[in-house]
C-alpha atoms as a PDB file:
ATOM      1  CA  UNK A   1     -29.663   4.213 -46.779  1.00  0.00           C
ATOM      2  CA  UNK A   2     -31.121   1.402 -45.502  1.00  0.00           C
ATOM      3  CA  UNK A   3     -28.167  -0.356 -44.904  1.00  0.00           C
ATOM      4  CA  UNK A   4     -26.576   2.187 -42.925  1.00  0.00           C
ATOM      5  CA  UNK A   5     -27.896   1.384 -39.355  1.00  0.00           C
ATOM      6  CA  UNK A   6     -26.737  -2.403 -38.973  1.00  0.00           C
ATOM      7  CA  UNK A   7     -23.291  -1.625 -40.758  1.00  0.00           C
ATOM      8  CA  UNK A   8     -22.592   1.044 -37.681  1.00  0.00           C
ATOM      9  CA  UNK A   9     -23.684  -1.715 -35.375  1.00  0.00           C
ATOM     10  CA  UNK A  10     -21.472  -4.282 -37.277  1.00  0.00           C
ATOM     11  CA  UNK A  11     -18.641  -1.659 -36.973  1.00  0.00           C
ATOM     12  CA  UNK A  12     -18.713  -1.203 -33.455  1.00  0.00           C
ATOM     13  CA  UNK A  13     -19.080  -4.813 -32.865  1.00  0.00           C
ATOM     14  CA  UNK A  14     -16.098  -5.571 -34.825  1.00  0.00           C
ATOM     15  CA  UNK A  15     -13.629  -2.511 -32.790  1.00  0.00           C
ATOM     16  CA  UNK A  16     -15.439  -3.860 -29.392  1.00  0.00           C
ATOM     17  CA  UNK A  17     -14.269  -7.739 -29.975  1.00  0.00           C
ATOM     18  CA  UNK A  18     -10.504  -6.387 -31.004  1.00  0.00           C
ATOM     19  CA  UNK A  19     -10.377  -4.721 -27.395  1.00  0.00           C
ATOM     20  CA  UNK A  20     -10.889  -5.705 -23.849  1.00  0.00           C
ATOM     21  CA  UNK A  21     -10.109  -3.958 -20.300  1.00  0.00           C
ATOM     22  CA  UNK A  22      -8.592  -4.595 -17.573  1.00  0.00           C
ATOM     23  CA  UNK A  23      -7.182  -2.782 -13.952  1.00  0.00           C
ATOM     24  CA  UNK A  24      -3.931  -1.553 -13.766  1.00  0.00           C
ATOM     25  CA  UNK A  25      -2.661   0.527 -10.347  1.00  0.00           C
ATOM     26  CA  UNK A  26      -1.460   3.921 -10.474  1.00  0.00           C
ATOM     27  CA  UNK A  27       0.035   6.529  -7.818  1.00  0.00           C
ATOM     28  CA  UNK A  28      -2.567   9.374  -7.022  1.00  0.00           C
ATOM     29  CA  UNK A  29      -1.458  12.614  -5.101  1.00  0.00           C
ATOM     30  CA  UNK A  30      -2.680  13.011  -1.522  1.00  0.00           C
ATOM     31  CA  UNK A  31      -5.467  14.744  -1.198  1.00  0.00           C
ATOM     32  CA  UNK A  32      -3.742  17.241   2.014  1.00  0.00           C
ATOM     33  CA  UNK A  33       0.100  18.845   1.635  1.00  0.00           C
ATOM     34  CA  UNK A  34       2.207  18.625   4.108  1.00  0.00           C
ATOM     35  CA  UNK A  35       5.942  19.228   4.114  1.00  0.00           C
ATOM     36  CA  UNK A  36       8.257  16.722   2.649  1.00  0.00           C
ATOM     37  CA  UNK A  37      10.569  16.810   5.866  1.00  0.00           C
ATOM     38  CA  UNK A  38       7.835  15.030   7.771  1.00  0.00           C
ATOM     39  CA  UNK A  39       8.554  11.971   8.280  1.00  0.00           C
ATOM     40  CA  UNK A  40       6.881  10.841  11.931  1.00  0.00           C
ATOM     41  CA  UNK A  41       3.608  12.602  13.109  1.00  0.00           C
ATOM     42  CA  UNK A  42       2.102  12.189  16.731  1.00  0.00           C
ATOM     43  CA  UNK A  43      -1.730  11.380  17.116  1.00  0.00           C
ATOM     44  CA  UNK A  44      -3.033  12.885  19.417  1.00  0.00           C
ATOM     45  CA  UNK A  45      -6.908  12.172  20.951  1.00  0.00           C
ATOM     46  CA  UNK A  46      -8.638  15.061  21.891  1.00  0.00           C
ATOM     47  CA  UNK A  47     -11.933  13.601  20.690  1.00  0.00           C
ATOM     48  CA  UNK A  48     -14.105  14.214  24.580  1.00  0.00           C
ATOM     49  CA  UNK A  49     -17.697  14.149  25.878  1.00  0.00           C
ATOM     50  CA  UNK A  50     -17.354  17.675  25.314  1.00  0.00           C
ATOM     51  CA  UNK A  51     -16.824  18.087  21.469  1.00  0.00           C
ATOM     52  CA  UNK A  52     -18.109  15.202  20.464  1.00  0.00           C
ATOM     53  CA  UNK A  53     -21.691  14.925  22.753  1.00  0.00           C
ATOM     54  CA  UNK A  54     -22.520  11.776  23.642  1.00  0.00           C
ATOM     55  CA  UNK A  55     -24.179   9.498  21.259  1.00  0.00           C
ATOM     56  CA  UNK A  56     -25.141   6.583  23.485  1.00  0.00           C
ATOM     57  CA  UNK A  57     -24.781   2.998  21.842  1.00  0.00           C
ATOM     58  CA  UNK A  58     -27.393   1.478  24.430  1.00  0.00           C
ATOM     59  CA  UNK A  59     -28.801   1.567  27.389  1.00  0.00           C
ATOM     60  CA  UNK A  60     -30.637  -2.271  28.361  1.00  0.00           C
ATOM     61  CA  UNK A  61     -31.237  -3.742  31.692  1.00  0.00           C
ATOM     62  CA  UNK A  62     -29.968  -0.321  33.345  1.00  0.00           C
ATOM     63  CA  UNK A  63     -26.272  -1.025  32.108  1.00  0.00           C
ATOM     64  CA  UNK A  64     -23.671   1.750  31.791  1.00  0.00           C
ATOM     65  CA  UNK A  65     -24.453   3.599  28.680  1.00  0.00           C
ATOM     66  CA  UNK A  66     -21.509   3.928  26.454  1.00  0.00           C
ATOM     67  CA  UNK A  67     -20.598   7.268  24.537  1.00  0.00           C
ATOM     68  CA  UNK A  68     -20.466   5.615  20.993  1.00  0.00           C
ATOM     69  CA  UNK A  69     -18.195   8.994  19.660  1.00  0.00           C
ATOM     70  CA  UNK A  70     -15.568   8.367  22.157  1.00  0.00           C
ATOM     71  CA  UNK A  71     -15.607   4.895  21.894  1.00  0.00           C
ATOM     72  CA  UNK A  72     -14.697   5.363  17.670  1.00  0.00           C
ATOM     73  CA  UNK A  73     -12.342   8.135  18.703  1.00  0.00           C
ATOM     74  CA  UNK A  74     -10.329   5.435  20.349  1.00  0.00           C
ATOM     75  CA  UNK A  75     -10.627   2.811  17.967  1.00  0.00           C
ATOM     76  CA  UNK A  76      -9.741   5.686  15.172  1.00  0.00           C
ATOM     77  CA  UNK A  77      -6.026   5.878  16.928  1.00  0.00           C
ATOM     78  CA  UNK A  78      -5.300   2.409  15.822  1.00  0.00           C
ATOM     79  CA  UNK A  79      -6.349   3.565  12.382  1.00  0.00           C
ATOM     80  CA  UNK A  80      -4.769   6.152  12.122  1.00  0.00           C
ATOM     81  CA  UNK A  81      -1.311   4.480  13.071  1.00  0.00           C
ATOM     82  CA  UNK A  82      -2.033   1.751  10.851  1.00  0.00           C
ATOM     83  CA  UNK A  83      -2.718   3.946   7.887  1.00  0.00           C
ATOM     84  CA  UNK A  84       1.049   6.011   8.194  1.00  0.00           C
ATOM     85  CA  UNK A  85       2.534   2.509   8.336  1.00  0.00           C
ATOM     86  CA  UNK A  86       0.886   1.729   4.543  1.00  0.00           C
ATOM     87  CA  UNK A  87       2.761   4.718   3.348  1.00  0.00           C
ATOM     88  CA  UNK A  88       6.401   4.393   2.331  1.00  0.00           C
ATOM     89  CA  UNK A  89       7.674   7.150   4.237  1.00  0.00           C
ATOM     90  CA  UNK A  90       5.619   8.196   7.568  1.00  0.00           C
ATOM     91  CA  UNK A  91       5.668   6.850  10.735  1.00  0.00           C
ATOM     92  CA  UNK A  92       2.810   7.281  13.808  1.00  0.00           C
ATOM     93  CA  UNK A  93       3.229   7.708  17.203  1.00  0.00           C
ATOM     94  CA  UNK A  94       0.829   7.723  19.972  1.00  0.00           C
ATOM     95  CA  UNK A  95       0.908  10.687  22.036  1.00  0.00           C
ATOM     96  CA  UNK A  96      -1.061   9.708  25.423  1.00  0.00           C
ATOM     97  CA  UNK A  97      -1.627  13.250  26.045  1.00  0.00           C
ATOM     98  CA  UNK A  98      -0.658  16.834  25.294  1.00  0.00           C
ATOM     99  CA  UNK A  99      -2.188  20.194  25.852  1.00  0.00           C
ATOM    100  CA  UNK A 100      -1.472  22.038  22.597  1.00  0.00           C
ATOM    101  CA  UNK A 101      -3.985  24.570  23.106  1.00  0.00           C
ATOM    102  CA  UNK A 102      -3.863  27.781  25.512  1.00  0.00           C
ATOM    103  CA  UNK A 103      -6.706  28.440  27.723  1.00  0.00           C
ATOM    104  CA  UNK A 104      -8.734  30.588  25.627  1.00  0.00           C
ATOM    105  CA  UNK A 105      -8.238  27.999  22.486  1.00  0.00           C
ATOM    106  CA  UNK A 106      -5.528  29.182  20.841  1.00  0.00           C
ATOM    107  CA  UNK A 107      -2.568  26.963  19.078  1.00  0.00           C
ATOM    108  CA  UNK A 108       0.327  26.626  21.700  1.00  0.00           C
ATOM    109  CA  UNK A 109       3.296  26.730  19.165  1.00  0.00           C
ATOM    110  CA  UNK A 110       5.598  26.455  22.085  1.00  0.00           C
ATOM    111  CA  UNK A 111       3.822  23.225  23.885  1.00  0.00           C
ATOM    112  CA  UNK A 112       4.001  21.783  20.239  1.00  0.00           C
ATOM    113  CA  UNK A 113       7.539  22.666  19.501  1.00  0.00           C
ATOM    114  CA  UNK A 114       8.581  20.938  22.714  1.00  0.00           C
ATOM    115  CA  UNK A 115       6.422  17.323  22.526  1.00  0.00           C
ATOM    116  CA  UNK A 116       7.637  17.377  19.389  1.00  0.00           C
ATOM    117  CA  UNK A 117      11.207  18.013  20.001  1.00  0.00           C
ATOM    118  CA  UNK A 118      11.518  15.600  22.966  1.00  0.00           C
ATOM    119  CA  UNK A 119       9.359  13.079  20.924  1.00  0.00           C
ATOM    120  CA  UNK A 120      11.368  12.949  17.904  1.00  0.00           C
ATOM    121  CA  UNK A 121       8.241  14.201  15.802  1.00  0.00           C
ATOM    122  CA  UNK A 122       7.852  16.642  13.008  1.00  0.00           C
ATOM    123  CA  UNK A 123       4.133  17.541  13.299  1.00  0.00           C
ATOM    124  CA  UNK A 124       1.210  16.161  15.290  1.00  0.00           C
ATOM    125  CA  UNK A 125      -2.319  14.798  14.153  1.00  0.00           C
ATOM    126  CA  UNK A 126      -4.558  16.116  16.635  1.00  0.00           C
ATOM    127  CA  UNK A 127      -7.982  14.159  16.696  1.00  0.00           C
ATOM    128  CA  UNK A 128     -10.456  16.720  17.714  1.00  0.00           C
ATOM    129  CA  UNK A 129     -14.542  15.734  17.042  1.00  0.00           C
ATOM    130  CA  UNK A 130     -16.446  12.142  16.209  1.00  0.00           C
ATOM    131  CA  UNK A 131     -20.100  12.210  14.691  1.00  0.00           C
ATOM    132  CA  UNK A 132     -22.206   8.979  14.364  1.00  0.00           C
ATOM    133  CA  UNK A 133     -25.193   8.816  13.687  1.00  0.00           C
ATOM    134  CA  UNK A 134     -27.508   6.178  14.121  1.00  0.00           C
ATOM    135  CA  UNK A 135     -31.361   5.815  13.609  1.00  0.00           C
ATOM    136  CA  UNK A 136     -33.414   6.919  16.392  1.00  0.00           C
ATOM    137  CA  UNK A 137     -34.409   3.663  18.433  1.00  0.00           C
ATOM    138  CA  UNK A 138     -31.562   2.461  17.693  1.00  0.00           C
ATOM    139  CA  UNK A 139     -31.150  -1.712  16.956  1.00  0.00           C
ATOM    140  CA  UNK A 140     -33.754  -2.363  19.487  1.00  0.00           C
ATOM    141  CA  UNK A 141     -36.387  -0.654  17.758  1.00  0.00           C
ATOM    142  CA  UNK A 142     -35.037  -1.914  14.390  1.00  0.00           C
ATOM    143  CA  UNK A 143     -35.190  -5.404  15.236  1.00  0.00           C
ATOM    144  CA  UNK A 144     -39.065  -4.954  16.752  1.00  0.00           C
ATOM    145  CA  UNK A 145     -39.951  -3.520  13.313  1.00  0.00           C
ATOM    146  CA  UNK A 146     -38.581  -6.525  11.332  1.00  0.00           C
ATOM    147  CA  UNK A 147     -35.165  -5.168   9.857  1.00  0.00           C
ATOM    148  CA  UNK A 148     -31.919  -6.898   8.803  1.00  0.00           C
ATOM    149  CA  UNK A 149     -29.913  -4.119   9.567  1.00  0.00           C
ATOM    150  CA  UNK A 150     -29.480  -0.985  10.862  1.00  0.00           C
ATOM    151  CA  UNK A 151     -27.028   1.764   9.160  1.00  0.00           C
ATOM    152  CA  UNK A 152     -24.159   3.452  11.360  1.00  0.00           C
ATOM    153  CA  UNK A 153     -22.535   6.579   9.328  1.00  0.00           C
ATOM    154  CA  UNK A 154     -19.775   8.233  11.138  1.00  0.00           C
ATOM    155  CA  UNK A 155     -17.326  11.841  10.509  1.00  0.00           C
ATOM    156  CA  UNK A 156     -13.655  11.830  12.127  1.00  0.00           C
ATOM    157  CA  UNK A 157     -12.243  15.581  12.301  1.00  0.00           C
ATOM    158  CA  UNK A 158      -8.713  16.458  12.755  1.00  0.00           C
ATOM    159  CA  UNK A 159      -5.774  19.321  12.530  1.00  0.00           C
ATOM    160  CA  UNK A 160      -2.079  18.518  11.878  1.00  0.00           C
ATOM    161  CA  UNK A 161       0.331  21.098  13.180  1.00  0.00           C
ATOM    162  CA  UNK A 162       3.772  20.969  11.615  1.00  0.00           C
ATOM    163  CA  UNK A 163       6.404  21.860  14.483  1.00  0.00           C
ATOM    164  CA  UNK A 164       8.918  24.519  14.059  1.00  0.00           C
ATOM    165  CA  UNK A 165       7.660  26.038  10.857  1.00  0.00           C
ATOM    166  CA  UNK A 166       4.358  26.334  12.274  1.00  0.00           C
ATOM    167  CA  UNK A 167       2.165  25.463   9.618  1.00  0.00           C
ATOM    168  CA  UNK A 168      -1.564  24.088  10.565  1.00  0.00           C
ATOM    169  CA  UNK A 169      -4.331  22.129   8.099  1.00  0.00           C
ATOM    170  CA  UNK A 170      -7.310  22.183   9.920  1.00  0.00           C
ATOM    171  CA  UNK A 171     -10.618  20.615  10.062  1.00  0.00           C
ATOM    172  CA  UNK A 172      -9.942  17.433   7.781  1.00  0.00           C
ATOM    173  CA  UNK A 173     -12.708  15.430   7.687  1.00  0.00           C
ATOM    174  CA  UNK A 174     -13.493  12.276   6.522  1.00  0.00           C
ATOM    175  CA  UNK A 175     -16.483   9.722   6.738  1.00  0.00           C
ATOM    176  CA  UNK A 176     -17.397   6.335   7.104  1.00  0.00           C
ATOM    177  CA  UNK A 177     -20.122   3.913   7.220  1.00  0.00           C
ATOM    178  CA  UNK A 178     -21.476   0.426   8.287  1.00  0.00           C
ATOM    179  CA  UNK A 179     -24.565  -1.329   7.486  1.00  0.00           C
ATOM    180  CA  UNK A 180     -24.609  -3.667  10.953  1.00  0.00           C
ATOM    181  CA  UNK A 181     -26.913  -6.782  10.468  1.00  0.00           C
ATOM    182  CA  UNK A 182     -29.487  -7.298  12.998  1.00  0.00           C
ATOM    183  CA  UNK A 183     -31.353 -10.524  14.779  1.00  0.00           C
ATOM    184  CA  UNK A 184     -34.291  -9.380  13.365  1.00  0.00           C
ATOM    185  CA  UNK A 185     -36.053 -10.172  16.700  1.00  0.00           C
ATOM    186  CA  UNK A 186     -36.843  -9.140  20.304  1.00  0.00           C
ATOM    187  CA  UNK A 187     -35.840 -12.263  22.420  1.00  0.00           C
ATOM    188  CA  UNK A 188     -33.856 -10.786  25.194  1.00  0.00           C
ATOM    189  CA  UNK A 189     -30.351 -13.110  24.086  1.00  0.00           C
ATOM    190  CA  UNK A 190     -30.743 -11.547  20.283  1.00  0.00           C
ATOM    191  CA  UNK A 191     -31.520  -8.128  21.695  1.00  0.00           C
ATOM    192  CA  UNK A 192     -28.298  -8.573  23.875  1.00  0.00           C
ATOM    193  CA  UNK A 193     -26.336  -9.694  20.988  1.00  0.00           C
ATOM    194  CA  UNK A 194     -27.361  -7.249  18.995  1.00  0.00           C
ATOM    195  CA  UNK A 195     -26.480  -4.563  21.436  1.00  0.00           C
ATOM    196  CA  UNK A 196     -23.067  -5.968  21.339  1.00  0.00           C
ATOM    197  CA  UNK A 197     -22.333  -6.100  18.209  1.00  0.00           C
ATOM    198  CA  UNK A 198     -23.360  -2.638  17.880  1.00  0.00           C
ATOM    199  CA  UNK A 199     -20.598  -1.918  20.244  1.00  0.00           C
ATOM    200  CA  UNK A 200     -18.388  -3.663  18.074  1.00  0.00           C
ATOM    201  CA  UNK A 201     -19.086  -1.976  15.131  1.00  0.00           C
ATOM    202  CA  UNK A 202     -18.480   1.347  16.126  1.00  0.00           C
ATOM    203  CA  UNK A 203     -15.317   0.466  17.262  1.00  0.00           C
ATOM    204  CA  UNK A 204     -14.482  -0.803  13.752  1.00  0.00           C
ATOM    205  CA  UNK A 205     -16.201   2.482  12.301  1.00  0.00           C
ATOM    206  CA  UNK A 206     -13.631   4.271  14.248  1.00  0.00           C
ATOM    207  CA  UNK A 207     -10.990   2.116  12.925  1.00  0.00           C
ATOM    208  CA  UNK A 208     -11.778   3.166   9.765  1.00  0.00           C
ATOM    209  CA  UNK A 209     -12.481   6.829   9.506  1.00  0.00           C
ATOM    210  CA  UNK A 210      -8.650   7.030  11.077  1.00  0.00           C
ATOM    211  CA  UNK A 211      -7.074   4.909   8.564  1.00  0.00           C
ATOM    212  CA  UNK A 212      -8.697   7.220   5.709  1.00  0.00           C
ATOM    213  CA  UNK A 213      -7.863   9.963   7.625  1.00  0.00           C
ATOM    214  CA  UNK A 214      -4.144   8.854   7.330  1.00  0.00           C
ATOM    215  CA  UNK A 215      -4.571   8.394   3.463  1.00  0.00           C
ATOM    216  CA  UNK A 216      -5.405  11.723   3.349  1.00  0.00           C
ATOM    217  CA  UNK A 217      -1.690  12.591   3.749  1.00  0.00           C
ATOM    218  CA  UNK A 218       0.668  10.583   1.319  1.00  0.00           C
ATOM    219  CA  UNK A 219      -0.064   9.629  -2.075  1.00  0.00           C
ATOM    220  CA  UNK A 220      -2.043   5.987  -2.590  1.00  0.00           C
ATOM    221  CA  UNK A 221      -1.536   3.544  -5.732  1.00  0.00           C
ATOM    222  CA  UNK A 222      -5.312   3.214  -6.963  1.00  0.00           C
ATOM    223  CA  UNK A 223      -6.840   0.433  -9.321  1.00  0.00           C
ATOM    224  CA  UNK A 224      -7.895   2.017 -12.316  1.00  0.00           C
ATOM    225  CA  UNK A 225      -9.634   0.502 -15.913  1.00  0.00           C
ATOM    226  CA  UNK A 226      -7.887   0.977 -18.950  1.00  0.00           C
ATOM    227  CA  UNK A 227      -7.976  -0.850 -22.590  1.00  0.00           C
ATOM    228  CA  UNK A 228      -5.899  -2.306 -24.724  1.00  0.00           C
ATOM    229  CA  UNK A 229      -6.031  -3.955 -28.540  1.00  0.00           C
ATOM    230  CA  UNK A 230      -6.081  -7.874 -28.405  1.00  0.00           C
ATOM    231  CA  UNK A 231      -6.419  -8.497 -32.180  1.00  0.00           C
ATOM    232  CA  UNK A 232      -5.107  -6.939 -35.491  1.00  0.00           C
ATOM    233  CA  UNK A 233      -1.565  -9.025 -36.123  1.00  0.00           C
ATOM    234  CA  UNK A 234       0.341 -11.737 -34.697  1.00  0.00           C
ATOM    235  CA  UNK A 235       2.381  -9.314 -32.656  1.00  0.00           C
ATOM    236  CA  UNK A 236      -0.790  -7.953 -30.666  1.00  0.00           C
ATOM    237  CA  UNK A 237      -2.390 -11.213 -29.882  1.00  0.00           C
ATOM    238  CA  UNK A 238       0.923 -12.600 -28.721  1.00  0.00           C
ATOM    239  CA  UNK A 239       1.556  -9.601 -26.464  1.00  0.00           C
ATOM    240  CA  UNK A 240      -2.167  -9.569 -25.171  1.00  0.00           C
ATOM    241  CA  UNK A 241      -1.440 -12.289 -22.252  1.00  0.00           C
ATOM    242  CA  UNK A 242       2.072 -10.479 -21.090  1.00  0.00           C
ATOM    243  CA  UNK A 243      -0.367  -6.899 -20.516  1.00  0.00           C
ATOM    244  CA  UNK A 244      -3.039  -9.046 -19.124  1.00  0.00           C
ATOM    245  CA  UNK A 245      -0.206 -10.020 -16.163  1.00  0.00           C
ATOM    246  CA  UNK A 246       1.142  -6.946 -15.971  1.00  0.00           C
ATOM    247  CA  UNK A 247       4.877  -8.348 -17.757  1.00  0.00           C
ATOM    248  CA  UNK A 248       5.335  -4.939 -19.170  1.00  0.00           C
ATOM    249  CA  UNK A 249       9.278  -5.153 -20.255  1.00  0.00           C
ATOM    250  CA  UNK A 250       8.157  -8.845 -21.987  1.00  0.00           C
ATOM    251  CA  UNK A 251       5.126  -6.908 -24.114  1.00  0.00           C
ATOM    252  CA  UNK A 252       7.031  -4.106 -25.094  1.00  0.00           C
ATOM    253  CA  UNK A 253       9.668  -5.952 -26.521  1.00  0.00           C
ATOM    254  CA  UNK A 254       7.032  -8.406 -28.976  1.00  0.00           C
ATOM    255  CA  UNK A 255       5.075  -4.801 -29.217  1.00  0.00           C
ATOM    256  CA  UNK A 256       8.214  -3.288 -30.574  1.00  0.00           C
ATOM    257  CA  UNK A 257       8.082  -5.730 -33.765  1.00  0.00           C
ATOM    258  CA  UNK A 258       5.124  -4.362 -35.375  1.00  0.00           C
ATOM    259  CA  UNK A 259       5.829  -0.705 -34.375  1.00  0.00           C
ATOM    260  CA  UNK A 260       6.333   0.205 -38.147  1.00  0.00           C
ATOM    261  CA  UNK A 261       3.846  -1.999 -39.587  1.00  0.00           C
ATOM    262  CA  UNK A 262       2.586  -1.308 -43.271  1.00  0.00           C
ATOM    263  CA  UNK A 263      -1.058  -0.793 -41.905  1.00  0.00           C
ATOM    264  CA  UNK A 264      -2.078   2.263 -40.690  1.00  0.00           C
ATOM    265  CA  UNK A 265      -5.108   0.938 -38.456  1.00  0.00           C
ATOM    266  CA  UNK A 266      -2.557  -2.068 -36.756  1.00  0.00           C
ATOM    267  CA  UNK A 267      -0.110   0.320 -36.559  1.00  0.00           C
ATOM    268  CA  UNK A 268      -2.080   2.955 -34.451  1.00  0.00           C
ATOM    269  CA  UNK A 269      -2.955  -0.330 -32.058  1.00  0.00           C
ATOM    270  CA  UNK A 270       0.631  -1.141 -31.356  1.00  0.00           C
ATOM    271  CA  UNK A 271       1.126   2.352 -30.506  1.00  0.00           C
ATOM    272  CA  UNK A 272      -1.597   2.617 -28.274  1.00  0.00           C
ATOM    273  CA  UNK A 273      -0.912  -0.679 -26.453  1.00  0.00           C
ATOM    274  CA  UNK A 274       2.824   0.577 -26.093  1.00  0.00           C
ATOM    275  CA  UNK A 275       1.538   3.587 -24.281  1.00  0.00           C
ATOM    276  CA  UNK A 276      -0.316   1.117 -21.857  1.00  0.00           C
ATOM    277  CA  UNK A 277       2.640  -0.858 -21.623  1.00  0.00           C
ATOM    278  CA  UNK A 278       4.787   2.172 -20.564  1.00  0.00           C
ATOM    279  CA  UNK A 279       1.934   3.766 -18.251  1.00  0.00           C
ATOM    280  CA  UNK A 280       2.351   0.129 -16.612  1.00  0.00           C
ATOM    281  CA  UNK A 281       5.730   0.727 -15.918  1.00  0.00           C
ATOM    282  CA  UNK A 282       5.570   4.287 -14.623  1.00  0.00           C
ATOM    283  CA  UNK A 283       6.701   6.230 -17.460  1.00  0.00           C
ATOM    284  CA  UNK A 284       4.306   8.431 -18.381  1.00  0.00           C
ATOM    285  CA  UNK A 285       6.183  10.811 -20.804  1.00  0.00           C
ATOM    286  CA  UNK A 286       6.984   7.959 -22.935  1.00  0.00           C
ATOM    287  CA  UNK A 287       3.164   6.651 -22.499  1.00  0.00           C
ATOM    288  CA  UNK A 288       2.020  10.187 -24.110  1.00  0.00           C
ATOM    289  CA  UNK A 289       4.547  10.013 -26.629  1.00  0.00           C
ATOM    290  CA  UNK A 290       2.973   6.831 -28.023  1.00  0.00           C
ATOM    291  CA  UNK A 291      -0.518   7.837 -27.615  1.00  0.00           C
ATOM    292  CA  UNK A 292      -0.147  10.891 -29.224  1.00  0.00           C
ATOM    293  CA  UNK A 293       1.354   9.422 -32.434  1.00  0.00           C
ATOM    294  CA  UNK A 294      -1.206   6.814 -32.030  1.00  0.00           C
ATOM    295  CA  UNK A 295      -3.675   9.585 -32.426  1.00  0.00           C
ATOM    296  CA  UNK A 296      -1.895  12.198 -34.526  1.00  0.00           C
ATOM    297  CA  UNK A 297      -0.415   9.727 -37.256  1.00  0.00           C
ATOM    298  CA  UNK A 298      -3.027   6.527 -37.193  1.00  0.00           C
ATOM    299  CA  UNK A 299      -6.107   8.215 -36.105  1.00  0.00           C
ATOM    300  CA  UNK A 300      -6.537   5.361 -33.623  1.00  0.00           C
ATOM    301  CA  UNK A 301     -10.076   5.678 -31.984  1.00  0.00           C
ATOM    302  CA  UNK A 302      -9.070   5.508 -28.272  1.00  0.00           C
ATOM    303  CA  UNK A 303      -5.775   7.182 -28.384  1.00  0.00           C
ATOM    304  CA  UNK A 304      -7.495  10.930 -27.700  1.00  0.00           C
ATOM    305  CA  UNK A 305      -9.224  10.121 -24.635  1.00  0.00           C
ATOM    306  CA  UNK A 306      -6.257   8.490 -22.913  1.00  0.00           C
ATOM    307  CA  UNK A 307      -4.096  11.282 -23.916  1.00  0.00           C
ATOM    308  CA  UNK A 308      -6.941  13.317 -21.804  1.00  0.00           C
ATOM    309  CA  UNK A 309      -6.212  10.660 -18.632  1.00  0.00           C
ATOM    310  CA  UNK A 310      -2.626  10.754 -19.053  1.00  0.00           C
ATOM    311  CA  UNK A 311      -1.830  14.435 -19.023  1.00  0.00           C
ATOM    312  CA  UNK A 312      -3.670  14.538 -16.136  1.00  0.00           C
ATOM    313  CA  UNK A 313      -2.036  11.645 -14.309  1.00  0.00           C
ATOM    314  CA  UNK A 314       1.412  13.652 -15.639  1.00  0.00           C
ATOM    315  CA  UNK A 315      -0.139  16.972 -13.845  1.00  0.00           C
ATOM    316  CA  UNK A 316      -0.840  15.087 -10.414  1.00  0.00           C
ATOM    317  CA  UNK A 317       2.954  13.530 -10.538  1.00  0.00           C
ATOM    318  CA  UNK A 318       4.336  16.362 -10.869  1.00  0.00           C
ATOM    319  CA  UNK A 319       2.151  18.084  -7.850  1.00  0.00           C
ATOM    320  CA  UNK A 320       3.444  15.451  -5.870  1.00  0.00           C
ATOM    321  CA  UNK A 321       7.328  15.507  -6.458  1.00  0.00           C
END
């Protein structure tokens, strides 16, 4: 009994030095439905003084104060553009104005219709309210107090209307933040500079909240860890470099050559590397079929839980198609 303890150790040192990980990328469903016939969406910026209250960046030497909400809200365009251009199908257009509402707040399906009509536009992304919030004193006080930095946080809202078929998603929200580094000191030229780039970074907070905004939309190809066997035969070490850079048709091929090997336990490795290998290449039926014999005929040890992340991975593909 004795002996028990540093042979389980031994064991799982042994499986841990036959394996190693690595990222591969995979499509994820969007997060928000819309309808497949969109193709080019409006964005629109209601974002105002009135529904998003001003959040003042800084006022020094009896300057102008800036409205840090609207300031984001116009930066957040730009992002929002941007982020429909990284899909492979939607396109952004900015939409200088539009009243889409009715005077008592109501959607105006017919204003809609008609921008979108004359626009060329299936639906419109309507920004509606910024947040950002800051800590009281702002950078000034931070600096006098000795800090590095000083943490922005910031929520973008928005509705999409789809035209003609009148469908509406409303309230998205998404959120961003920034730690901005600080002087550290109250000199008037580093409390100047600091107010600046305070400016500058909520413009680039704004930036981002509308590009993630956009990614709500359309699916996004993620970077995800996975494992794979680098040691049991010939076969698997030789195909270990060709998964490593991603040459899946290469490593199935040498993979192939040991898929009937006389050893249960190298067996089940080839069949869970082939799995990998197909995953890589976006066939995720076939990936399941080799896991699951991986599992079900070699009892390989990591087979079951990937079966768990596939099937899911085949449930979201088939949400989005």
């Amino acid at each position: 009994m004795k002996f028990k303890f540093p042979i389980v150790l031994l064991s799982v040192f042994i499986l841990a030095s036959c394996k190693t990980s690595f990222r591969i990328s995979v499509k994820e469903p969007s997060i928000v439905k819309i309808p497949s016939e969109v193709r080019t969406i409006g964005v629109l910026n209601n974002v105002n003084k009135e529904n998003s209250p001003e959040k003042i960046i800084e006022v020094l030497l009896q300057s102008q104060s800036i409205n840090g909400n609207t300031v984001a809200a116009e930066r957040a365009v730009e992002g929002v553009l941007r982020g429909l251009g990284k899909s492979s199908n939607l396109i952004g257009k900015t939409l200088a104005n539009g009243e889409i509402k009715t005077y008592d707040g109501n959607v105006n399906w017919s204003a809609i219709d008609s921008i979108c009509n004359s626009q060329v536009l299936q639906g419109i992304l309507e920004l509606t309210e910024v947040q950002t919030i800051s800590p009281v004193g702002g950078s000034l006080l931070a600096s006098s107090t000795g800090q590095s930095s000083t943490r922005l946080e910031g929520y973008l809202y928005a509705n999409i209307y789809i035209a003609n078929t009148h469908e509406i998603i409303e309230r998205l929200r998404i959120r961003r933040f920034y730690n901005i580094p600080l002087s550290g000191t109250t000199t008037i030229i580093d409390i100047l500079n600091d107010v600046k780039r305070k400016q500058e970074y909520y413009r680039a907070l704004g930036y981002e909240l509308g590009y993630g905004m956009a990614k709500l939309i359309y699916p996004n190809w993620v970077w995800v860890d996975r494992d794979y066997y680098t040691k049991g035969s010939d076969v698997l070490k030789r195909a270990r470099p060709m998964i490593k850079e991603g040459n899946w048709d290469i490593a199935e091929k040498q993979l192939l050559l040991d898929i009937d090997h006389h050893k249960e336990k190298i067996r089940g490795r080839v069949l869970f590397n082939l799995a990998l290998v197909k995953e890589g290449q976006g066939d995720v039926d076939s990936a399941i079929f080799y896991a699951e014999k991986a599992a079900l005929e070699c009892g390989d040890k990591l087979a079951n839980n990937y079966l768990v992340r596939l099937r899911k991975r085949k449930i979201q593909l088939e949400q989005m198609n």
